[in-house]
Protein backbone atom coordinates (compact mmCIF):
# COMPACT_ATOMS: atom_id res chain seq x y z
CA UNK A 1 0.48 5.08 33.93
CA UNK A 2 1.84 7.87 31.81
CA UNK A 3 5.61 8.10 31.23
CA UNK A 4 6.25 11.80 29.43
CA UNK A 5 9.54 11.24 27.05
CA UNK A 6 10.55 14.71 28.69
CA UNK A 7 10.69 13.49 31.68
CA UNK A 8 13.17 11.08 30.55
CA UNK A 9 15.75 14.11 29.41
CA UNK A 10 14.23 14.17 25.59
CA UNK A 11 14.47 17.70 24.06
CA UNK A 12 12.54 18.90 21.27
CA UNK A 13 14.50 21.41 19.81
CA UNK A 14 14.48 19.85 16.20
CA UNK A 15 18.08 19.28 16.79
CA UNK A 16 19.22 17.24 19.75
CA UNK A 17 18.81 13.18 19.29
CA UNK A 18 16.95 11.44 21.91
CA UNK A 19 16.99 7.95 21.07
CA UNK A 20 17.80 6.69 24.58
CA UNK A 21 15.62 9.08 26.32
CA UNK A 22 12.57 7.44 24.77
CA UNK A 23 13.58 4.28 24.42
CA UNK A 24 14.60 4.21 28.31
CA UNK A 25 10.57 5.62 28.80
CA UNK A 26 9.06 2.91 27.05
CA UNK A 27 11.30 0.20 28.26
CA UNK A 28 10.19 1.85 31.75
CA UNK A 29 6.59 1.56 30.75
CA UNK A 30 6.70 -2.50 29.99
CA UNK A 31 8.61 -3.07 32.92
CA UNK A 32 5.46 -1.13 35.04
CA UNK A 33 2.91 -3.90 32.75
CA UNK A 34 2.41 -1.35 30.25
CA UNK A 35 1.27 1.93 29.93
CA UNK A 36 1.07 5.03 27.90
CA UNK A 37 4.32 6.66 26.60
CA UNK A 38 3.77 10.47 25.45
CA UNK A 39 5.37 12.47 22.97
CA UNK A 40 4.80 16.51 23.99
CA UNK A 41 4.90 19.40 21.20
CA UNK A 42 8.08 19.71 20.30
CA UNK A 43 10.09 18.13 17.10
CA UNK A 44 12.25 15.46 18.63
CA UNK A 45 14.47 13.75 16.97
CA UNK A 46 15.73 9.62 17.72
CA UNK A 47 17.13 6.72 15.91
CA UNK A 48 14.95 3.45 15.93
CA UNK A 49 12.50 2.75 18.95
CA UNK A 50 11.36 -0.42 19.70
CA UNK A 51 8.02 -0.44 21.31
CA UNK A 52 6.86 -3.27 23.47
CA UNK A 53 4.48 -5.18 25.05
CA UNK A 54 1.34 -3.53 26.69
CA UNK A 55 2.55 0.03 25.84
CA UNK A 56 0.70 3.05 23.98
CA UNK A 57 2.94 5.52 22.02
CA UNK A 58 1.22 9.09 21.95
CA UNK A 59 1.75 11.96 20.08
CA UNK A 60 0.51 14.90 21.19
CA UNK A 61 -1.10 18.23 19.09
CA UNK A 62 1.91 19.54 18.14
CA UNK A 63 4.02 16.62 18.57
CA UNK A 64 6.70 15.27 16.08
CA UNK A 65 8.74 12.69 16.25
CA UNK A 66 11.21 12.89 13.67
CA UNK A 67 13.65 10.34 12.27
CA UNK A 68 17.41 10.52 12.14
CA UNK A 69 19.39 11.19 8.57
CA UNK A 70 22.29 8.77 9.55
CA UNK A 71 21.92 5.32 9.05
CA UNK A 72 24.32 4.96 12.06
CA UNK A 73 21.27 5.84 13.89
CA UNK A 74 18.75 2.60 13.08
CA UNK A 75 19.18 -0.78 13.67
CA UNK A 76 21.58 -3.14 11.73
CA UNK A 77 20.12 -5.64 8.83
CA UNK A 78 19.67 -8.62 11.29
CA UNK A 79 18.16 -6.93 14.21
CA UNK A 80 15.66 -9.85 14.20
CA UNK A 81 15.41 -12.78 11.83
CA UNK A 82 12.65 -11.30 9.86
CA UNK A 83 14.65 -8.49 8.77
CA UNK A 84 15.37 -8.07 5.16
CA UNK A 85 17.09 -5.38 3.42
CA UNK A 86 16.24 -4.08 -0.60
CA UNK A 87 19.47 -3.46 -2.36
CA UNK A 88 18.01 -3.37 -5.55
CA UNK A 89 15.63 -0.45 -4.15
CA UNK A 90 17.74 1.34 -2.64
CA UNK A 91 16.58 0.36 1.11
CA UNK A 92 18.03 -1.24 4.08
CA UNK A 93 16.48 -2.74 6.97
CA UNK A 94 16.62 -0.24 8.89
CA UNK A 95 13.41 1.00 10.49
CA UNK A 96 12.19 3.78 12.61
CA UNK A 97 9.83 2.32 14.74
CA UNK A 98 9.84 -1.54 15.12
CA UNK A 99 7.48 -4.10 16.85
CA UNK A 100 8.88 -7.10 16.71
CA UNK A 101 6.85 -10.33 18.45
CA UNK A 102 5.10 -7.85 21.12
CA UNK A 103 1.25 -7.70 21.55
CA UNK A 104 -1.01 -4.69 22.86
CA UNK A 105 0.75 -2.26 20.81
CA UNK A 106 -0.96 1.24 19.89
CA UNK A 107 -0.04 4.60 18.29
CA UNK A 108 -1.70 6.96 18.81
CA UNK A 109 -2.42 10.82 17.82
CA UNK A 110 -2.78 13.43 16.81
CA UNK A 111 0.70 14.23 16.38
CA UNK A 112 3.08 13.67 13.98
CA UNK A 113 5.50 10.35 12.93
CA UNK A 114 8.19 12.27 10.37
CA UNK A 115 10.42 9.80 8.62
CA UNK A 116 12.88 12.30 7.23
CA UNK A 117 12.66 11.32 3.69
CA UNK A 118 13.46 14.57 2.59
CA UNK A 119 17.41 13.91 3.41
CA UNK A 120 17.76 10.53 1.30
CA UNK A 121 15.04 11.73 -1.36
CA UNK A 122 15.96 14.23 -4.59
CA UNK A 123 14.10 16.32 -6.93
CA UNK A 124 12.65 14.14 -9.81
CA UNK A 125 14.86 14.44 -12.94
CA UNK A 126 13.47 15.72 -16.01
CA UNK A 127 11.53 12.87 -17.99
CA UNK A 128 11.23 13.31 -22.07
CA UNK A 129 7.68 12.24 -21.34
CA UNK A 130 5.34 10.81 -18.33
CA UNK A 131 4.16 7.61 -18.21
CA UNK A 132 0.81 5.97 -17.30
CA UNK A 133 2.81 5.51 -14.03
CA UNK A 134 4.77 8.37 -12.05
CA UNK A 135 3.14 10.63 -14.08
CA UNK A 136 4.88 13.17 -12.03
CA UNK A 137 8.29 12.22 -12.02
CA UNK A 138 10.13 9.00 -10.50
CA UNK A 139 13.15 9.18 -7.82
CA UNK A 140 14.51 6.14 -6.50
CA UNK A 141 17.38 7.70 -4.31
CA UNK A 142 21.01 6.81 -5.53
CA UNK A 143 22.73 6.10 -1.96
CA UNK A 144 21.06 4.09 0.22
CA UNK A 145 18.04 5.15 2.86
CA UNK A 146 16.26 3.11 5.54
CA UNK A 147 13.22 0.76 4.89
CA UNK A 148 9.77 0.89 6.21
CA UNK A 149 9.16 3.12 8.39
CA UNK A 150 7.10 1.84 11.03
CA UNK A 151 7.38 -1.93 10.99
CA UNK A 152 5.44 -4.29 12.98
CA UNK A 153 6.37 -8.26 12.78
CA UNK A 154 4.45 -10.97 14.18
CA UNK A 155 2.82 -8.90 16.87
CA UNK A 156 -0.68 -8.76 17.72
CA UNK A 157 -3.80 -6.76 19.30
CA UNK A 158 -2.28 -4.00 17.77
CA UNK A 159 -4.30 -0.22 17.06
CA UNK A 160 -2.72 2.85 15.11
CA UNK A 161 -5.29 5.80 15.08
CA UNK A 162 -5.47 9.40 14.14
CA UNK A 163 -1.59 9.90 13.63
CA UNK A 164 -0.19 11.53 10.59
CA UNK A 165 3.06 9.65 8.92
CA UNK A 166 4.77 11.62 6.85
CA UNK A 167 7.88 11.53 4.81
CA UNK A 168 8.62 7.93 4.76
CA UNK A 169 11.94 6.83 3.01
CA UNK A 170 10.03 3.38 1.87
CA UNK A 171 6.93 1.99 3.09
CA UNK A 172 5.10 4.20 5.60
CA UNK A 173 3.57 1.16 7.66
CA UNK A 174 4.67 -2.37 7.02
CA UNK A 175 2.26 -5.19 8.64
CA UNK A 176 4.06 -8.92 8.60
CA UNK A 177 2.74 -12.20 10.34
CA UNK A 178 0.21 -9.84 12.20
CA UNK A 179 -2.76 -10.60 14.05
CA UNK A 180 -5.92 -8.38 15.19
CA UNK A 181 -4.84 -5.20 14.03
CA UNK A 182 -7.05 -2.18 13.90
CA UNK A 183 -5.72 0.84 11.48
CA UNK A 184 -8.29 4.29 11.77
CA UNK A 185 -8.07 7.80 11.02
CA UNK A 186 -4.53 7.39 9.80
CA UNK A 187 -3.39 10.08 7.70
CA UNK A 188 0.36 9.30 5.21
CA UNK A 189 1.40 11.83 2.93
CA UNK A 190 4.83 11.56 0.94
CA UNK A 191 6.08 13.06 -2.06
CA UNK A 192 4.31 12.14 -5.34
CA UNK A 193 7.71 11.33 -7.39
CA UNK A 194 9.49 9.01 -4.05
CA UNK A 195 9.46 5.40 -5.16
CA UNK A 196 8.57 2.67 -2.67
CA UNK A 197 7.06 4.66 -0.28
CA UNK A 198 3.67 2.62 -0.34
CA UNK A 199 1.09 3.93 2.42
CA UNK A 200 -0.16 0.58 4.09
CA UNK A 201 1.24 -3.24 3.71
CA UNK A 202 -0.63 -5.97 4.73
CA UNK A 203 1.56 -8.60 4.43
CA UNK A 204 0.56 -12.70 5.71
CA UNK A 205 -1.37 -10.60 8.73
CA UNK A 206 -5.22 -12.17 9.71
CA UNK A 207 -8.37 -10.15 11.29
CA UNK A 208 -6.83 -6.53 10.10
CA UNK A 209 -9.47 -3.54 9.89
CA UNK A 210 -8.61 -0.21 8.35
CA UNK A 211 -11.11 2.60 8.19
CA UNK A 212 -11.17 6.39 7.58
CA UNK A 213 -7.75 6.93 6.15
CA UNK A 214 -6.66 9.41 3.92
CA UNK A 215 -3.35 8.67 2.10
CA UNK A 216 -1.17 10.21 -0.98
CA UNK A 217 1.88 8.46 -1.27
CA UNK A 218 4.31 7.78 -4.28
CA UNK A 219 3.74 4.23 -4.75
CA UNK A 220 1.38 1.77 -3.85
CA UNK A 221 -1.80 2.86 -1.25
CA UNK A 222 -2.95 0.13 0.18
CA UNK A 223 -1.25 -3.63 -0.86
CA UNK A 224 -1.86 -7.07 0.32
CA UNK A 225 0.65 -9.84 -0.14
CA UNK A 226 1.83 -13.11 1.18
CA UNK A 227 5.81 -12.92 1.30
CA UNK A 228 5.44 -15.41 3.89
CA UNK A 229 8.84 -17.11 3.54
CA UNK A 230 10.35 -14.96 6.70
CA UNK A 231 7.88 -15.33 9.17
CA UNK A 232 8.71 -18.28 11.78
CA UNK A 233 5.00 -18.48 12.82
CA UNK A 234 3.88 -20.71 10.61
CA UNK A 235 1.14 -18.17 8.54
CA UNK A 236 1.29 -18.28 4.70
CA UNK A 237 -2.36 -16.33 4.50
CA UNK A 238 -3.21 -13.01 4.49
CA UNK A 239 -6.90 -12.89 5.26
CA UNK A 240 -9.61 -11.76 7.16
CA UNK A 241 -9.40 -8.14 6.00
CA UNK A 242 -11.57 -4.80 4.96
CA UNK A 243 -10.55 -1.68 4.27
CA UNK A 244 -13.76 1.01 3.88
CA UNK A 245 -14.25 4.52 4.34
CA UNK A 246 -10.75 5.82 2.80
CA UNK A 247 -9.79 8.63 0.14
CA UNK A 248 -6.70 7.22 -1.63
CA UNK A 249 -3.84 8.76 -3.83
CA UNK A 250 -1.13 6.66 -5.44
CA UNK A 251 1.41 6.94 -8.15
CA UNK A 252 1.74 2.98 -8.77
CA UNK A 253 -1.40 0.92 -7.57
CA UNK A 254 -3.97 2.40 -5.14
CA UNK A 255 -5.06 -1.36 -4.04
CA UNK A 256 -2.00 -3.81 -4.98
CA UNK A 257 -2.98 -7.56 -4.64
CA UNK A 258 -0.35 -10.53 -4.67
CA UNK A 259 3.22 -10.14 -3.74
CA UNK A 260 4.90 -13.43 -2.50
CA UNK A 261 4.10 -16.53 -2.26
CA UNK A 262 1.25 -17.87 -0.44
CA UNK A 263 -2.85 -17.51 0.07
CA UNK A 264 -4.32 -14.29 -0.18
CA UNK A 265 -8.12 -14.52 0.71
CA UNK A 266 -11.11 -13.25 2.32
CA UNK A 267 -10.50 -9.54 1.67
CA UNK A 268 -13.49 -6.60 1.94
CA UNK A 269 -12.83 -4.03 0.14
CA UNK A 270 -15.88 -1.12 0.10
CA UNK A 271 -16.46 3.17 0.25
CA UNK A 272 -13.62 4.28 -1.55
CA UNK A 273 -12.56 7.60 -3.11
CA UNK A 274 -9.31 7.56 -5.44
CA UNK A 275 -7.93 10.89 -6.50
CA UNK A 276 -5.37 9.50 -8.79
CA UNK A 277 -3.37 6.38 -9.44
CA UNK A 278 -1.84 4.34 -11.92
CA UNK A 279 -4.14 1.19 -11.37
CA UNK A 280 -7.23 1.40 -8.77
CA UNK A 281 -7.34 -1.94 -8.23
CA UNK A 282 -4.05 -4.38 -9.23
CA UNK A 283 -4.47 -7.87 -8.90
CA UNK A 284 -1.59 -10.30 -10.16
CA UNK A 285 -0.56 -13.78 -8.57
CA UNK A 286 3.38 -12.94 -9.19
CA UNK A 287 5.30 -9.63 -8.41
CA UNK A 288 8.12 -9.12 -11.43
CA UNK A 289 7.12 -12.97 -12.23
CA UNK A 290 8.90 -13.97 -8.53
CA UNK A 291 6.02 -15.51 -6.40
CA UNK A 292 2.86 -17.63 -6.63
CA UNK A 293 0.01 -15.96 -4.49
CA UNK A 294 -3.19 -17.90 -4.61
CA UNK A 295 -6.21 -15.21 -4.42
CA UNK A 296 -10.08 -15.87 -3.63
CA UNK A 297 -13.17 -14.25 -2.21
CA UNK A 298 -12.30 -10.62 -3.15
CA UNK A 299 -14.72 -8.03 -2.37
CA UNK A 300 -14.42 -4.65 -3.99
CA UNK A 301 -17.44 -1.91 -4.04
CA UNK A 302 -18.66 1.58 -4.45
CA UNK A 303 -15.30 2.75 -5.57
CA UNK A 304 -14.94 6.33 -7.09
CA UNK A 305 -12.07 7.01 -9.14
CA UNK A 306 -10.33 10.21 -10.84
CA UNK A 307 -7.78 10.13 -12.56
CA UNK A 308 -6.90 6.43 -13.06
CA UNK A 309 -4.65 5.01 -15.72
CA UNK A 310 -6.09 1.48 -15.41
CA UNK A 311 -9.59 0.79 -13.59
CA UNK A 312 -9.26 -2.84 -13.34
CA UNK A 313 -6.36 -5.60 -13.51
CA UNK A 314 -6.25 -8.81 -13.02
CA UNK A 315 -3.62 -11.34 -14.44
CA UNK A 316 -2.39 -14.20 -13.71
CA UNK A 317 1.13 -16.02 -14.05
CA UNK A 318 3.60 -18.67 -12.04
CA UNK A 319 1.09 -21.38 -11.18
CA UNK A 320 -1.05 -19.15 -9.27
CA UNK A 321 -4.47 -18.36 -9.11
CA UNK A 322 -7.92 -16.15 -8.99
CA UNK A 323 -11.12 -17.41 -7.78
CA UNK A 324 -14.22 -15.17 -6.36
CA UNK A 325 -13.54 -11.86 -7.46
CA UNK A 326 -16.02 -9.62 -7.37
CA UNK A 327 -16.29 -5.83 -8.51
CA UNK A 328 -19.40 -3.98 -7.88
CA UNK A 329 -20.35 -0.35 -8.02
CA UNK A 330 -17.17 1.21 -9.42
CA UNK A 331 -16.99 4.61 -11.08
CA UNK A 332 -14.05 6.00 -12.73
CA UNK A 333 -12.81 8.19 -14.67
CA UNK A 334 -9.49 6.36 -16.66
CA UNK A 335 -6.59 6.51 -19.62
CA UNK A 336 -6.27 3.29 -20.01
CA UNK A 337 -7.82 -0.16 -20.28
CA UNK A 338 -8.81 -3.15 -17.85
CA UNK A 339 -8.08 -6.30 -18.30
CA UNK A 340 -8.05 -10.30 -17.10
CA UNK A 341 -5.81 -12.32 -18.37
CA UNK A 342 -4.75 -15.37 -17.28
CA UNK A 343 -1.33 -16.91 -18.61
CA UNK A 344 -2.47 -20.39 -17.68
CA UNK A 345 -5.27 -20.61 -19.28
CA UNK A 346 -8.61 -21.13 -16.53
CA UNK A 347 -6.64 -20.10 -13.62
CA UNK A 348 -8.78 -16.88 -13.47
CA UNK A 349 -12.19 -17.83 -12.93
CA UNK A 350 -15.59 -16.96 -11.24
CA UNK A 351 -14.94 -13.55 -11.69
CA UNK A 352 -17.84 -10.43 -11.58
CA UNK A 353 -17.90 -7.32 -12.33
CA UNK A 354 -21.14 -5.34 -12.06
CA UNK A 355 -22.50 -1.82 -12.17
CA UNK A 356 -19.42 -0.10 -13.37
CA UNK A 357 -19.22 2.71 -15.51
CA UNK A 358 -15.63 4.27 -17.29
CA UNK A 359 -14.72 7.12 -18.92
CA UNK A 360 -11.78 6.93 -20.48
CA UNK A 361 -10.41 10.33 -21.24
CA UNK A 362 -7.21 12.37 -22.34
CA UNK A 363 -4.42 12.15 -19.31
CA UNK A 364 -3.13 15.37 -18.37
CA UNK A 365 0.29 14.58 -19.47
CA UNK A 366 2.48 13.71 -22.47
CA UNK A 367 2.70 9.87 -23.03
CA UNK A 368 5.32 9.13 -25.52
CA UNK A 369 5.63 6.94 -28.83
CA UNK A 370 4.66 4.08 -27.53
CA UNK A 371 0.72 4.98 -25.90
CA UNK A 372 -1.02 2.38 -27.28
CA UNK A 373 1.36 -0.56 -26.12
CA UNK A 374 1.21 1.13 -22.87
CA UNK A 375 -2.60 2.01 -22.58
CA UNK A 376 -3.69 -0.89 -24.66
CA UNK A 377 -6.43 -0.81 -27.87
CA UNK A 378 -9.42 -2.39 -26.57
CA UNK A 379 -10.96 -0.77 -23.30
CA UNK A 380 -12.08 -3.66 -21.86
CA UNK A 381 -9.79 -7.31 -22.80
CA UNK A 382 -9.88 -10.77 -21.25
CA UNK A 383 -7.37 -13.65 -22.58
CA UNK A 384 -7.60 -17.28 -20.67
CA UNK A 385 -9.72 -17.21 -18.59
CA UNK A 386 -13.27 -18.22 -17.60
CA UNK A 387 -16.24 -17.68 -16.02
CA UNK A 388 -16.18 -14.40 -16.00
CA UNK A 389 -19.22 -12.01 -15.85
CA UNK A 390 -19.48 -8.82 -17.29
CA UNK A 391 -23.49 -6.43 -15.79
CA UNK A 392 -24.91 -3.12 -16.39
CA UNK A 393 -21.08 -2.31 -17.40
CA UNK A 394 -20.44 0.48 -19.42
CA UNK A 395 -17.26 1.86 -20.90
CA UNK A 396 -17.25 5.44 -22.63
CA UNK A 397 -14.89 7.07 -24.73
CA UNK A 398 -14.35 10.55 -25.48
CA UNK A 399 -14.94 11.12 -29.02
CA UNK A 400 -11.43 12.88 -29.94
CA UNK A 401 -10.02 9.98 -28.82
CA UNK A 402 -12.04 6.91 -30.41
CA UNK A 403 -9.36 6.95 -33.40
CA UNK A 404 -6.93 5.56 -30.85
CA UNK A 405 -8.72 2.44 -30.23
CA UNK A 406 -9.20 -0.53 -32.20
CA UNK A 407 -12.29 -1.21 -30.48
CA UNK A 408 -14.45 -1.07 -26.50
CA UNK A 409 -13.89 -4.96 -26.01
CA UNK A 410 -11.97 -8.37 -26.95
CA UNK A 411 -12.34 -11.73 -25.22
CA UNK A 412 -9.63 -14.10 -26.60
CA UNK A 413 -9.08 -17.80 -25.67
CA UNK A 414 -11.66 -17.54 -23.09
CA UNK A 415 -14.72 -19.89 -21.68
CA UNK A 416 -18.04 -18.23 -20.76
CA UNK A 417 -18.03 -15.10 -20.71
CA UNK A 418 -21.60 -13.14 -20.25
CA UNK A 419 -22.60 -9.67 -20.66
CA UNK A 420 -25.98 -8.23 -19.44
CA UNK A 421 -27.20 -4.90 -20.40
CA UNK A 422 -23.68 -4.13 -21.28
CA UNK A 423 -22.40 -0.79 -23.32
CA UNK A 424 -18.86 -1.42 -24.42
């Protein structure tokens, strides 16, 4: 069955708020076992919705569905035990659209999810200089805005395709405790300078597929973590995952690895473009040094990357670890070095990278006093760990800038370590 929010009394007039009116369609589509909820052209504007069981949210050509600027207008802080707010981010709970314990969940498109972020979000102030991160400005909003904008929690059999989400105030699409989740032809676009508006969050979810997304956000692209302290299911692991096909745009990490504490594992990672970012691939077992995240079988390849501060991270701290990480096929064009470094020392091991090739040129911005600390001095560094294998890797510098570095690579405190056909 098909349940039109108009029919419901929803206008779409940009201006009138029609919270009930679609809420009162989809509640009328679960209590029918499910069906397909439709959002017509128009701009229509609603507090939170809370989707449920068996029921398809569809946005139309022309369709957007546009959040409120009051916070009167979203659900309080402990809507559902799950729930956690951000103070020190500037971010409530307080969600758009929530799924909370439901299963056969879509949204759909092609129309439009708007999260308003333009009416808690400023202009970037002026910076004396850029760094390797932000590099176009940083605005963390001084009064307070809603969190993630679309927020599903310990739901499964859940689909999202070929909507755009745009405008986010914080995390575009937040994933916790999930299970069997498919994520395709996804488009998220938000300002480059908005802090914490990551585009995807995979967070403790299993069996999660997301394919032929293109997304240019001002934080993190794509993360995976393990904050599974919340969840009441039982699941500590994120795993189970791939992400392929995507062209990616970040102004923190593009791929973030290991927030919270808990397993992160059994992650496919392949066919990637990356327009810019301040780290292409981030992996680190602790998050600020809260956390322990315990990390193995990590797949990454045939990554291309423009405009990259730092290729490759992976470091270690808080008792956690990294086991089976492999990099292969990665092309980028960087500022700044890659590293793995363990804090305690062998907790990084079994690592490989292979057939990658860096350029590390001139960013397109001012750095400050303080480049090298930032960018590092060897291109390529490793510090306690072991194991690790370095093949047919090659790291370039422009010659204007070889004067900068103290050298292309420096493996301290660290237990077999090979290099084949190597050019550092």
């Amino acid at each position: 069955m098909e349940y039109r929010i108009t029919d419901f009394g929803a206008v779409g007039d940009g201006k009138t708020m029609n919270t009930a009116s679609i809420q009162k369609a989809v509640d009328t589509a679960e209590k029918a076992g499910g069906g397909r909820v439709i959002v017509p052209a128009g701009r229509f504007m609603s507090g939170t919705i809370w989707l449920k069981d068996n029921v398809e949210l569809h946005l139309e050509v022309g369709a957007v569905l546009q959040a409120s600027e009051n916070l009167e207008d979203y659900n309080e802080s402990d809507a559902y035990p799950q729930n956690y707010d951000a103070i020190q981010e500037g971010w409530l709970g307080k969600h758009f659209i929530i799924i909370h314990e439901k299963q056969n969940v879509s949204i759909t498109g092609p129309g439009t999810i708007d999260g308003n972020g333009e009416s808690f979000f400023e202009e970037p102030k002026p910076q004396e200089y850029y760094r390797y991160g932000w590099s176009y400005g940083f605005v963390r909003p001084e009064k307070m805005r809603p969190g993630q904008m679309i927020s599903f929690i310990e739901s499964k059999n859940i689909h999202i395709t070929d909507v755009t989400l745009l405008h986010s105030t914080s995390w575009a699409c937040h994933l916790h405790g999930c299970e069997n989740v498919t994520i395709r032809g996804v488009h998220i676009f938000n300002k480059r300078y908005w802090a914490n508006t990551d585009g995807i969050d995979i967070d403790t979810c299993s069996t999660v597929t997301v394919s032929d997304c293109i997304i240019d956000t001002g934080d993190d692209a794509i993360t995976f973590r393990c904050a599974s302290q919340r969840l009441r299911n039982g699941k500590t692991a994120c795993e189970y995952v791939t992400v392929t096909n995507c062209v990616l745009a970040a102004s923190a990490s593009v791929f973030r690895i290991g927030v919270g504490t808990g397993e992160i594992r059994n992650i496919n990672v392949s066919d990637i473009v990356i327009k810019r970012g301040a780290a292409a691939i981030n992996c680190i077992t602790a998050y600020s040094y809260n956390g322990c995240a315990k990390i193995e079988n990590i797949r990454f390849s045939n990554l291309i990357a423009d405009r990259i501060s730092f290729p490759l991270r992976i470091n270690q701290m808080n008792n956690g670890y990294v086991r089976n990480f492999h990099v292969q096929s990665f092309v980028a064009r960087a500022f700044c070095k890659s590293d793995v470094t363990a804090i305690d020392k062998g907790e990084i091991s079994d690592i490989s990278i292979k057939d990658m090739s860096v350029e590390i040129i001139r960013p397109p911005f001012p750095v400050g006093p303080d480049e090298a600390e930032q960018r590092g001095v060897y291109a390529v560094e490793t510090y306690g760990v072991r194991n690790v294998s370095f093949e047919n890797v090659n790291i370039k510098i422009a010659e204007e800038l070889k004067e900068k570095w103290k050298g292309m690579a420096k493996f301290t405190d660290s237990e077999n370590i090979r290099t084949t056909n190597c050019c550092f």
